[in-house]
PDB file of N, CA and C in Angstrom:
ATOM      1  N   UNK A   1     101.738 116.585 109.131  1.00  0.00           N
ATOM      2  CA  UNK A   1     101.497 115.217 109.504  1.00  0.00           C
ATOM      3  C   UNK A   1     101.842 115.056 110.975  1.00  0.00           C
ATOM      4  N   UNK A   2     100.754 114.481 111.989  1.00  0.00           N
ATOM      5  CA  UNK A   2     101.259 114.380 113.565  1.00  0.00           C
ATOM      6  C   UNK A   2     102.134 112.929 113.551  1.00  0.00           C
ATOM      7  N   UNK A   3     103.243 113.168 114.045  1.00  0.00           N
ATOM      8  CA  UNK A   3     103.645 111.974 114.370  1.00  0.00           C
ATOM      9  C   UNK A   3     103.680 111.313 115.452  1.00  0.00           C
ATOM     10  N   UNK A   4     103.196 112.129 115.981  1.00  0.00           N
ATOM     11  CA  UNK A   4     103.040 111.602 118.013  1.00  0.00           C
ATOM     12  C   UNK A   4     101.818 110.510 117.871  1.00  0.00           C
ATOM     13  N   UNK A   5     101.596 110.056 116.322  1.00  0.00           N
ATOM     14  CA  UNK A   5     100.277 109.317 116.494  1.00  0.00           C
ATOM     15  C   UNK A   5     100.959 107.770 116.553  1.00  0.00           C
ATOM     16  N   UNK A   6     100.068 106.955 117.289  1.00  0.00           N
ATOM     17  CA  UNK A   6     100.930 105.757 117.283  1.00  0.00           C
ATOM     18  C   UNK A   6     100.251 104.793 116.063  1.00  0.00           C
ATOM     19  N   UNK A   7      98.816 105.140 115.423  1.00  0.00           N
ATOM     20  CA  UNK A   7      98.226 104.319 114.046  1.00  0.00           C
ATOM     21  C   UNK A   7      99.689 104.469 113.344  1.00  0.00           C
ATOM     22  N   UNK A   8      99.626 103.551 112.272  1.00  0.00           N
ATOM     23  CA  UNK A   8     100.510 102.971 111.033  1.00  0.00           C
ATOM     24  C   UNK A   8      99.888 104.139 110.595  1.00  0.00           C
ATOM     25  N   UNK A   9     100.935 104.963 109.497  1.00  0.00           N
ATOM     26  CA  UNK A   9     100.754 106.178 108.845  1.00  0.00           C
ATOM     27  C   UNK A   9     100.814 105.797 107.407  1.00  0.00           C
ATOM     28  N   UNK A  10     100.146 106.045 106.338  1.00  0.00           N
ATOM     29  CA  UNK A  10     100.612 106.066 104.846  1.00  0.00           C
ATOM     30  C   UNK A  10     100.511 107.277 104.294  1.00  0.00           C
ATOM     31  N   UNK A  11     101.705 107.155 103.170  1.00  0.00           N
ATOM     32  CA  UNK A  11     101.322 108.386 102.306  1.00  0.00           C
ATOM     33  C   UNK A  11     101.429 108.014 100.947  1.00  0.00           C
ATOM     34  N   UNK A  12     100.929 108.805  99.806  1.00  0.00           N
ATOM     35  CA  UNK A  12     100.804 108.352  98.786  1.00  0.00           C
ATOM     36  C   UNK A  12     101.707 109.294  97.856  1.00  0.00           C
ATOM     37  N   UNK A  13     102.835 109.057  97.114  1.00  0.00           N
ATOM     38  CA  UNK A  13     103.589 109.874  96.453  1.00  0.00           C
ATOM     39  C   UNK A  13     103.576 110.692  95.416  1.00  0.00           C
ATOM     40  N   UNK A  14     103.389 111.395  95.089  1.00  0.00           N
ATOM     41  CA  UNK A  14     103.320 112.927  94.026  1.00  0.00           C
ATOM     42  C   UNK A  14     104.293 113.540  93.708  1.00  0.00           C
ATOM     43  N   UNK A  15     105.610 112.763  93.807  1.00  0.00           N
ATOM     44  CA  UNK A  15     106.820 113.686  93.015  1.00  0.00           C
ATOM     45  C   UNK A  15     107.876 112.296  93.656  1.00  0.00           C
ATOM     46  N   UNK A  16     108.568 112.732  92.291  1.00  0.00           N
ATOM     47  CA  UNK A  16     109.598 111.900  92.889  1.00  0.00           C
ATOM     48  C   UNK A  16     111.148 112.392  91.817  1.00  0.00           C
ATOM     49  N   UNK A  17     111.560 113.696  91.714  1.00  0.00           N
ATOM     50  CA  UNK A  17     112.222 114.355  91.066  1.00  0.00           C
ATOM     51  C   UNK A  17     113.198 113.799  92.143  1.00  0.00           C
ATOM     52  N   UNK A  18     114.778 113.457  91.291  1.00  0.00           N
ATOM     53  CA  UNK A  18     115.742 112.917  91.941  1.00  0.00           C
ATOM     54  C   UNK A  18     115.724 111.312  92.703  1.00  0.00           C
ATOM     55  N   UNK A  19     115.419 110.792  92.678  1.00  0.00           N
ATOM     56  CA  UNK A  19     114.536 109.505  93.168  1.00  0.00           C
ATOM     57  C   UNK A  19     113.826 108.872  92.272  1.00  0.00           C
ATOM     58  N   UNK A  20     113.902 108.649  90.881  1.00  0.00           N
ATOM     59  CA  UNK A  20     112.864 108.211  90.008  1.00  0.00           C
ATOM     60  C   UNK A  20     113.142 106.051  90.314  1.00  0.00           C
ATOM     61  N   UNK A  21     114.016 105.781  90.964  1.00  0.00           N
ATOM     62  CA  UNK A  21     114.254 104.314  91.188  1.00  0.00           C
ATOM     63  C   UNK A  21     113.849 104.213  92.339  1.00  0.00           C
ATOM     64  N   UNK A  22     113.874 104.553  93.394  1.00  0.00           N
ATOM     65  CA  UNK A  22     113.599 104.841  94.678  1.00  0.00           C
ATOM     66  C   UNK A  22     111.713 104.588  94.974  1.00  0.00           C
ATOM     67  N   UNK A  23     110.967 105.807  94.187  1.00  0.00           N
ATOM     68  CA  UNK A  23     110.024 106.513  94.579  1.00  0.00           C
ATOM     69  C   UNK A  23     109.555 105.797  93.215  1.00  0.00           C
ATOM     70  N   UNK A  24     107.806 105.427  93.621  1.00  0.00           N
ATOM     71  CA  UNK A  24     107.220 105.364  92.223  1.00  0.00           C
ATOM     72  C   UNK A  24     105.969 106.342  92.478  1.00  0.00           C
ATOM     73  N   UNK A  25     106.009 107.319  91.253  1.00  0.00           N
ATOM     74  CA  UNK A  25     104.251 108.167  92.022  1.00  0.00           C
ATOM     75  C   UNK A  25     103.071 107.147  91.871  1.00  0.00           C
ATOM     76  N   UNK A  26     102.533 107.926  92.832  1.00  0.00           N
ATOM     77  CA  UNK A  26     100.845 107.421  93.328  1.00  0.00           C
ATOM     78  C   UNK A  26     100.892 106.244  93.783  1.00  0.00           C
ATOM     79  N   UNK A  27     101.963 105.955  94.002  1.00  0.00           N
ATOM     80  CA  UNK A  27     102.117 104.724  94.673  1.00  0.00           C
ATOM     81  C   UNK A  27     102.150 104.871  96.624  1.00  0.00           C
ATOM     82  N   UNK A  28     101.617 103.928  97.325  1.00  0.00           N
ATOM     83  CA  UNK A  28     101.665 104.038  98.741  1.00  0.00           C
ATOM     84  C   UNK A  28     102.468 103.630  99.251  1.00  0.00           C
ATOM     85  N   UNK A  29     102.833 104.604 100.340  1.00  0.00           N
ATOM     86  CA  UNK A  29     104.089 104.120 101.177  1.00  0.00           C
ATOM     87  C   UNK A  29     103.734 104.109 102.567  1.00  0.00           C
ATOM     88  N   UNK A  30     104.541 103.449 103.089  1.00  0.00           N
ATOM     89  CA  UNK A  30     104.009 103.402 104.969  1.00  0.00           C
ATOM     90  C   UNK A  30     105.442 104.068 105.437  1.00  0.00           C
ATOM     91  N   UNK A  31     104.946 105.223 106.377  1.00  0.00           N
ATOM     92  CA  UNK A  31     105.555 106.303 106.626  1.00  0.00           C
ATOM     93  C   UNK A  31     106.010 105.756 108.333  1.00  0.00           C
ATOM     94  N   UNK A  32     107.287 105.877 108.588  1.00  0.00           N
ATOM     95  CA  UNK A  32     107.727 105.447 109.874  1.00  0.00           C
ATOM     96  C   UNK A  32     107.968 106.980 110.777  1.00  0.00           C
ATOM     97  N   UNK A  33     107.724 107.168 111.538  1.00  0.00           N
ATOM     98  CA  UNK A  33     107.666 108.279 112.133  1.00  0.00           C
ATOM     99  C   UNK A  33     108.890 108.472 112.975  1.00  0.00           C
ATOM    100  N   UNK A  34     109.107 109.932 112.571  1.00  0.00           N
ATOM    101  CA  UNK A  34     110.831 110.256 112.757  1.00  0.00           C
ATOM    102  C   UNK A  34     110.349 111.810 113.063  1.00  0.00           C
ATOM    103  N   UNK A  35     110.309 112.577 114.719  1.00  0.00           N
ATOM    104  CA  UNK A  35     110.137 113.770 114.818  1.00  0.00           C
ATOM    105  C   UNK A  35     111.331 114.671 114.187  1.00  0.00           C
ATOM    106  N   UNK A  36     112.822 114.453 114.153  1.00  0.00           N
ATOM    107  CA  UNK A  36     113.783 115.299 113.829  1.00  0.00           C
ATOM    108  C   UNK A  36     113.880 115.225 112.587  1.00  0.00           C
ATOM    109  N   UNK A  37     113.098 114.193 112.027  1.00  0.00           N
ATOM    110  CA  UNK A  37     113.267 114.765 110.094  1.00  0.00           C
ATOM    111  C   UNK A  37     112.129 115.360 110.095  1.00  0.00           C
ATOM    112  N   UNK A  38     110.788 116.148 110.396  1.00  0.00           N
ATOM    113  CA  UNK A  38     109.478 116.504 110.328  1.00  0.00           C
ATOM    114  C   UNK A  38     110.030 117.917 110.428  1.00  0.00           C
ATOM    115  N   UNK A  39     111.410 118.351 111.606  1.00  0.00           N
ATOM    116  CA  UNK A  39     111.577 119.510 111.859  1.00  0.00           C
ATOM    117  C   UNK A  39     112.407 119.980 110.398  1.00  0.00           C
ATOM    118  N   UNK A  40     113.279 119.057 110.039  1.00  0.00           N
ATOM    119  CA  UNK A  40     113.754 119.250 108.818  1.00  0.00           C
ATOM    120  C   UNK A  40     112.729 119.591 107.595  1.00  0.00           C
ATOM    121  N   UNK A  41     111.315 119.561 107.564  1.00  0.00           N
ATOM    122  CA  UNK A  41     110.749 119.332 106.493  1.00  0.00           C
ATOM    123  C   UNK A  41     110.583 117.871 106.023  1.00  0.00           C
ATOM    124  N   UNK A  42     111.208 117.089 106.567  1.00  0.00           N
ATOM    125  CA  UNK A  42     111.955 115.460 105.913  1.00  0.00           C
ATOM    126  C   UNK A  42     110.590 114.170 106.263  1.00  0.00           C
ATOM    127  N   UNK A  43     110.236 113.670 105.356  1.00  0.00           N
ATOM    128  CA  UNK A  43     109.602 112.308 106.045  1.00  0.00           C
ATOM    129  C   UNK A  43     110.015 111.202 105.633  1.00  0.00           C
ATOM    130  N   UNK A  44     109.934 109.735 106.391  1.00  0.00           N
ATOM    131  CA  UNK A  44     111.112 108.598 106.829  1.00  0.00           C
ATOM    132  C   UNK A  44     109.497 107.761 105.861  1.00  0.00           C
ATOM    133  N   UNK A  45     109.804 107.126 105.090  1.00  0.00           N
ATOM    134  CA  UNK A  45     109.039 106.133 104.098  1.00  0.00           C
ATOM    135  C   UNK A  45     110.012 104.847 104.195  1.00  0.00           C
ATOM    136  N   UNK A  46     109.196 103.665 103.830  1.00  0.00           N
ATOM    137  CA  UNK A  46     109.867 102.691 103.609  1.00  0.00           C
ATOM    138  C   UNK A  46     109.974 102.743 102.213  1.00  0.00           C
ATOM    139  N   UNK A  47     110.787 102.646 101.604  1.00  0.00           N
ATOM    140  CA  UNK A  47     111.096 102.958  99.409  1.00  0.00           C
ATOM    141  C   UNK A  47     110.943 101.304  99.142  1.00  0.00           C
ATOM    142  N   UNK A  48     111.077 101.625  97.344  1.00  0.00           N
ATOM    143  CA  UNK A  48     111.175 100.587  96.552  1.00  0.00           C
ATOM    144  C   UNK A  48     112.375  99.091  97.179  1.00  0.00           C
ATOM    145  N   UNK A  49     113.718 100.249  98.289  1.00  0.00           N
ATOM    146  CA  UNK A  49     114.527  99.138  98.559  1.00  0.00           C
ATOM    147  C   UNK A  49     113.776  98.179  99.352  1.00  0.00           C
ATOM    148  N   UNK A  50     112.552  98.460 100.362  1.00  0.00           N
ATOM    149  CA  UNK A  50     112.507  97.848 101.092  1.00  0.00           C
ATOM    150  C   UNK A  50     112.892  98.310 103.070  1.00  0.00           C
ATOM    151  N   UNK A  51     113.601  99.456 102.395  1.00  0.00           N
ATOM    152  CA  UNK A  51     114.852  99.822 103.531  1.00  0.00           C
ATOM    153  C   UNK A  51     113.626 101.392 103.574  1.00  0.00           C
ATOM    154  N   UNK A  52     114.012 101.603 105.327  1.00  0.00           N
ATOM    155  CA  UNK A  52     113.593 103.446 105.730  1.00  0.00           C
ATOM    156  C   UNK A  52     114.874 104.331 104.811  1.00  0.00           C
ATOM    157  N   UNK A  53     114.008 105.417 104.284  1.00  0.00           N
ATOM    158  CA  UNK A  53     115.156 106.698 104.108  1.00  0.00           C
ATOM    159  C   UNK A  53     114.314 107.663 104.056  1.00  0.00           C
ATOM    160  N   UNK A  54     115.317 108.662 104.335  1.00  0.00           N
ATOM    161  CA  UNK A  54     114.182 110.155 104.159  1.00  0.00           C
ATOM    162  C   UNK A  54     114.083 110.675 103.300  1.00  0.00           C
ATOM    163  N   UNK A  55     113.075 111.523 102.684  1.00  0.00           N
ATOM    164  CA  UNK A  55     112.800 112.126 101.240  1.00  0.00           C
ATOM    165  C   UNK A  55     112.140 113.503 101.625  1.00  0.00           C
ATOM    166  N   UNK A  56     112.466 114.560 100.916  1.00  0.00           N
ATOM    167  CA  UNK A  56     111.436 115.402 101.166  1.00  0.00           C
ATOM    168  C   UNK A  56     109.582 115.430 101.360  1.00  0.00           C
ATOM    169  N   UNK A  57     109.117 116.154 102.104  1.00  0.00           N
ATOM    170  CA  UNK A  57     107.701 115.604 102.857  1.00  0.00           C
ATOM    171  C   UNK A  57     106.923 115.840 101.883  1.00  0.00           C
ATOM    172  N   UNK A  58     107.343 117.094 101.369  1.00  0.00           N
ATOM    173  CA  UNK A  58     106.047 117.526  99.762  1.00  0.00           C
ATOM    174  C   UNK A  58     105.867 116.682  99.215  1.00  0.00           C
ATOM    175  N   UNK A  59     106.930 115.684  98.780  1.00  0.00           N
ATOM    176  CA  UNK A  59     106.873 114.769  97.774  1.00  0.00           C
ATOM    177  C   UNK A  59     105.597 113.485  98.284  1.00  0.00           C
ATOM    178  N   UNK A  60     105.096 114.043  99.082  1.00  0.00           N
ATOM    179  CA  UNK A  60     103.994 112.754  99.628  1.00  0.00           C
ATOM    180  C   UNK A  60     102.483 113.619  99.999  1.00  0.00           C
ATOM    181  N   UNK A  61     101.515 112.881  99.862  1.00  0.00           N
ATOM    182  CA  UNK A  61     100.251 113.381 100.491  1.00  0.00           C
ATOM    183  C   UNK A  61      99.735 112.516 101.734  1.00  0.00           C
ATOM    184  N   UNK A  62      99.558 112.500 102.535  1.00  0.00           N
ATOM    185  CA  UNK A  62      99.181 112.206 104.068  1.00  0.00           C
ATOM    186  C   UNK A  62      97.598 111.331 103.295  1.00  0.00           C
ATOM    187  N   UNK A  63      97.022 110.232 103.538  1.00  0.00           N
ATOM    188  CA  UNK A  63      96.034 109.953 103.552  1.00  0.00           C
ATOM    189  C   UNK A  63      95.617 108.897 104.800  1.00  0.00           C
ATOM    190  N   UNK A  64      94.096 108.131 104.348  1.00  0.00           N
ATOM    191  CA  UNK A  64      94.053 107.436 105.461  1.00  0.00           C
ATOM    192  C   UNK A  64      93.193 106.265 104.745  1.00  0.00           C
ATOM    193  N   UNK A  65      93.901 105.157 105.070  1.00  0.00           N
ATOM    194  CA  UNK A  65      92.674 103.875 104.464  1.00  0.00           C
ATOM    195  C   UNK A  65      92.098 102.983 105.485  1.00  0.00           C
ATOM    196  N   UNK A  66      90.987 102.574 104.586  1.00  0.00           N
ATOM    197  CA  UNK A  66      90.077 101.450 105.366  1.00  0.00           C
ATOM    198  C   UNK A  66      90.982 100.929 106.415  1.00  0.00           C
ATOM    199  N   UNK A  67      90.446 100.391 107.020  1.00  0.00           N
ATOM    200  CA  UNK A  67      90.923  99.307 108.265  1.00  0.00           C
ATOM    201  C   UNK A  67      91.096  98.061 107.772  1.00  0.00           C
ATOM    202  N   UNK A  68      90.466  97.540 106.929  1.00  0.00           N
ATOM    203  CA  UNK A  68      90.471  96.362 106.345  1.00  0.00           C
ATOM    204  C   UNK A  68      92.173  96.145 105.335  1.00  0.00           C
ATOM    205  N   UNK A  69      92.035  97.905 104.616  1.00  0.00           N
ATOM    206  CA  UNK A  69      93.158  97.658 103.702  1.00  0.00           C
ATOM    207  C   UNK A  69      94.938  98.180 104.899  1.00  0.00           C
ATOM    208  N   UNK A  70      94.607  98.406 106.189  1.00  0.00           N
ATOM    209  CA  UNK A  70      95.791  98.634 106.604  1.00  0.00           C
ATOM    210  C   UNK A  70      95.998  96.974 107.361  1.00  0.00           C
ATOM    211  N   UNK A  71      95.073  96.274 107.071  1.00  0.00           N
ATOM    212  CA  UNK A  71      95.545  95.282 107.969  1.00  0.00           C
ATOM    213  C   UNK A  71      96.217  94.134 106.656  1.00  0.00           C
ATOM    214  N   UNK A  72      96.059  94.323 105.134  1.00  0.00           N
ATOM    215  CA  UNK A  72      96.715  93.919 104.104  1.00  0.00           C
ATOM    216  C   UNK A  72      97.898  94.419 104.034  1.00  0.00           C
ATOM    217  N   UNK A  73      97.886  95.635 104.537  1.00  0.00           N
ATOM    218  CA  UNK A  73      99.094  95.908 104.008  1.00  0.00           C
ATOM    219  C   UNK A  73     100.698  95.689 105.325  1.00  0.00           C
ATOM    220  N   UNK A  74      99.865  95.387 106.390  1.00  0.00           N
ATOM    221  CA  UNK A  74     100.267  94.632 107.581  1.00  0.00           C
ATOM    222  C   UNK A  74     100.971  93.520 107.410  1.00  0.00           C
ATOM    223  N   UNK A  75     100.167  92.549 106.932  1.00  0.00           N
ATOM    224  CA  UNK A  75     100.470  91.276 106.281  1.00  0.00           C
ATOM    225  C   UNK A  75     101.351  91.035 105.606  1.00  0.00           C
ATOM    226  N   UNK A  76     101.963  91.891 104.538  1.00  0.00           N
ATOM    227  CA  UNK A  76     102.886  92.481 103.658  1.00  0.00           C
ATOM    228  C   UNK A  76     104.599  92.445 104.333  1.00  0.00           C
ATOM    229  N   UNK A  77     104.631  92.729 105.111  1.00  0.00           N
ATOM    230  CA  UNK A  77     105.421  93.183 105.942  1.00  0.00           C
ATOM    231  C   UNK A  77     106.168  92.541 106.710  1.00  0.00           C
TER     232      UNK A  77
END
């Protein structure tokens, strides 16, 4: 995942072993970009709290949505 990108990033979750309150799968998350957790393997999500934390990166798939649906989920926020 590049994080030097300045677009709003989402990812969509595929595991959530250890985290089952935290993390819901297939559910989307908006990914805040953090280069020293990327070197870790680590990516920075906003979770179920509401709040950034880091989770392992596998546990997510990198996608990309409409323009229409990143500006909903903007709104959100």
């Amino acid at each position: 995942m590049k994080q030097h990108d300045l677009k709003t990033q989402f990812v969509v979750c595929v595991k959530n072993e250890g985290y089952p309150a935290s993390l819901e799968l297939r559910k989307i998350y908006q990914v805040i970009p953090d280069a020293r957790a990327s070197e870790h393997r680590l990516i920075r999500v906003i979770d179920e709290s509401g709040e950034d934390y880091l989770y392992p990166a596998d546990y997510f798939v990198a996608i990309e949505l409409p323009q229409a649906i990143e500006k909903v989920f903007a709104l959100a926020t």
